[in-house]
C-alpha atoms as a PDB file:
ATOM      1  CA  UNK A   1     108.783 129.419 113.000  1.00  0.00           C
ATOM      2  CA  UNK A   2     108.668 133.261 113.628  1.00  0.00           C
ATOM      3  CA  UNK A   3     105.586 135.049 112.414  1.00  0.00           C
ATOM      4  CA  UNK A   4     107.535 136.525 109.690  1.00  0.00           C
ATOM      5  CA  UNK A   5     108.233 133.047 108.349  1.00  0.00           C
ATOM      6  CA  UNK A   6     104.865 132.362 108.448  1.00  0.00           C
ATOM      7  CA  UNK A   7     103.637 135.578 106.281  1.00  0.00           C
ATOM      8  CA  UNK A   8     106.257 134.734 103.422  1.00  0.00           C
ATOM      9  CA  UNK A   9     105.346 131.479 103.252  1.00  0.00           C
ATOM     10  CA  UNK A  10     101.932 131.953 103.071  1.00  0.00           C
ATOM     11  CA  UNK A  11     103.181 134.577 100.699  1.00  0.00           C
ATOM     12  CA  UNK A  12     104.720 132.457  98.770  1.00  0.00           C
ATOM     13  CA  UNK A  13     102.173 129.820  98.681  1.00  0.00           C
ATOM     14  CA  UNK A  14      99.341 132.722  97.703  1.00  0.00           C
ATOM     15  CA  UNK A  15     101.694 133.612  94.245  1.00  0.00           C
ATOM     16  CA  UNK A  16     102.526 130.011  93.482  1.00  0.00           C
ATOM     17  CA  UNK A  17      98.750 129.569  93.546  1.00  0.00           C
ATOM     18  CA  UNK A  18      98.065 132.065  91.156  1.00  0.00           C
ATOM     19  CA  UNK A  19     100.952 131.334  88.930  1.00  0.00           C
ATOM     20  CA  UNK A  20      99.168 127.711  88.245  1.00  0.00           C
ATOM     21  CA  UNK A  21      95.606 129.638  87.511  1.00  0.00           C
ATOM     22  CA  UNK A  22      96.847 131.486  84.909  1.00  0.00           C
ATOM     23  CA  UNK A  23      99.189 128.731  83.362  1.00  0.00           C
ATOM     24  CA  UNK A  24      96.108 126.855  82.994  1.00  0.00           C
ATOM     25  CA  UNK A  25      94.199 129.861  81.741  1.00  0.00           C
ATOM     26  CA  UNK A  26      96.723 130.617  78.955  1.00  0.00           C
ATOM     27  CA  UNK A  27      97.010 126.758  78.028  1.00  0.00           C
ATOM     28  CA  UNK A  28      92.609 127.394  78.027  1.00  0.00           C
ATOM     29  CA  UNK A  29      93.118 130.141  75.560  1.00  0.00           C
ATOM     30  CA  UNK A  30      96.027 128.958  73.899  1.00  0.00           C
ATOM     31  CA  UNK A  31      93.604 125.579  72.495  1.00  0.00           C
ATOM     32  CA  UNK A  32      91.246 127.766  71.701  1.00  0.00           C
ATOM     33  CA  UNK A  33      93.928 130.383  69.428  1.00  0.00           C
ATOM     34  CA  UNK A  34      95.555 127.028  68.099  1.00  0.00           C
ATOM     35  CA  UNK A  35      92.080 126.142  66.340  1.00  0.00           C
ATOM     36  CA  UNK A  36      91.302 129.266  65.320  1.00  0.00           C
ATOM     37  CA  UNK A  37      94.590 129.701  63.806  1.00  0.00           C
ATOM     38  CA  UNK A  38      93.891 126.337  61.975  1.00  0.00           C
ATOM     39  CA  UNK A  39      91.298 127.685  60.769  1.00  0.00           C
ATOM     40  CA  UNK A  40      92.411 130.600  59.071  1.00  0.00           C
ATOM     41  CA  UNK A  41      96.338 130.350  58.808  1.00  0.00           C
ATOM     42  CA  UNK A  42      96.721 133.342  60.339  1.00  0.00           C
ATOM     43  CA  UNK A  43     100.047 134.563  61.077  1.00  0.00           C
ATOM     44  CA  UNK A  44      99.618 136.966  64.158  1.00  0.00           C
ATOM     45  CA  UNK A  45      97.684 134.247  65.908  1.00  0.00           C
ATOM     46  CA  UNK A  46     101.029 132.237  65.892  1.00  0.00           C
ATOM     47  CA  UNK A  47     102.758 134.889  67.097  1.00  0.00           C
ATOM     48  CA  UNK A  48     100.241 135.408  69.815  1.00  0.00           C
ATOM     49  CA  UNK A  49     100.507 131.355  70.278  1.00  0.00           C
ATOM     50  CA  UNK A  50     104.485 131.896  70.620  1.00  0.00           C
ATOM     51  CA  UNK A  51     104.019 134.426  73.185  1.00  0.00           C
ATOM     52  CA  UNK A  52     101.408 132.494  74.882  1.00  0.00           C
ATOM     53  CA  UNK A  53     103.690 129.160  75.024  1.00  0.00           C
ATOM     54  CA  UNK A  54     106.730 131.548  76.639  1.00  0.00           C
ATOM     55  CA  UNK A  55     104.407 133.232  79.049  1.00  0.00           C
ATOM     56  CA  UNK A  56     104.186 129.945  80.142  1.00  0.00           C
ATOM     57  CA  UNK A  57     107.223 128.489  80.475  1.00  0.00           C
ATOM     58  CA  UNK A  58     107.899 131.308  82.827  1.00  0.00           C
ATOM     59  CA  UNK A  59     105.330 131.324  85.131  1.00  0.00           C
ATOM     60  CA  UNK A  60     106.041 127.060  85.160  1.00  0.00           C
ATOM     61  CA  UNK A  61     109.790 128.463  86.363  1.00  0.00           C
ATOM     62  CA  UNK A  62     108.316 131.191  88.633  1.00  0.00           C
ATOM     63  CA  UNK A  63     105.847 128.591  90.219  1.00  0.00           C
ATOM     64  CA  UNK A  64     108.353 126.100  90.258  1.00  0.00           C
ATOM     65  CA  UNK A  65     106.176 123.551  88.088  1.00  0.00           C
ATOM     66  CA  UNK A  66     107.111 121.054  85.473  1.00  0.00           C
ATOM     67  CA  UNK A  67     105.810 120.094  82.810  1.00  0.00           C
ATOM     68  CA  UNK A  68     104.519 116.546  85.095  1.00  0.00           C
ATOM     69  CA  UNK A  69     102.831 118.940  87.503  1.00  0.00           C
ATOM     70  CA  UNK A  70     105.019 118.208  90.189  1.00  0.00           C
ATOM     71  CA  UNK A  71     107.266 120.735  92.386  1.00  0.00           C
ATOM     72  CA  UNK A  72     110.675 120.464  91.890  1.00  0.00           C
ATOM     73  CA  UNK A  73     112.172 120.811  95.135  1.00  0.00           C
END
């Protein structure tokens, strides 16, 4: 493997990594917005929740995640 190989995977591996911490920090936030919302049956915190749930579903494409938490290769 040339060293160039080598920096793009680790690349690679580095943004993967970093797509999973914030999937599980929106899913975090997104409980917490989902009670709150509950609570008051407020309308812009499900809109906030919808946005939350799409940011999501990219980053689980970008990092190439399912919803099993296992890489799709």
């Amino acid at each position: 493997m040339s060293t160039l190989e080598l920096i793009l995977s680790a690349v690679s591996t580095v943004l993967t990594a970093s797509n999973v911490v914030e999937i599980f920090y929106i899913r975090a936030t997104r409980k917490r917005m989902q009670a709150e919302a509950s609570e008051k049956s407020d309308a812009v915190l499900y809109k906030r929740i919808a946005y939350l749930d799409e940011r999501v579903s990219k980053l689980e494409e970008l990092a190439c995640f399912d919803k099993d938490c296992k890489y799709r290769k």
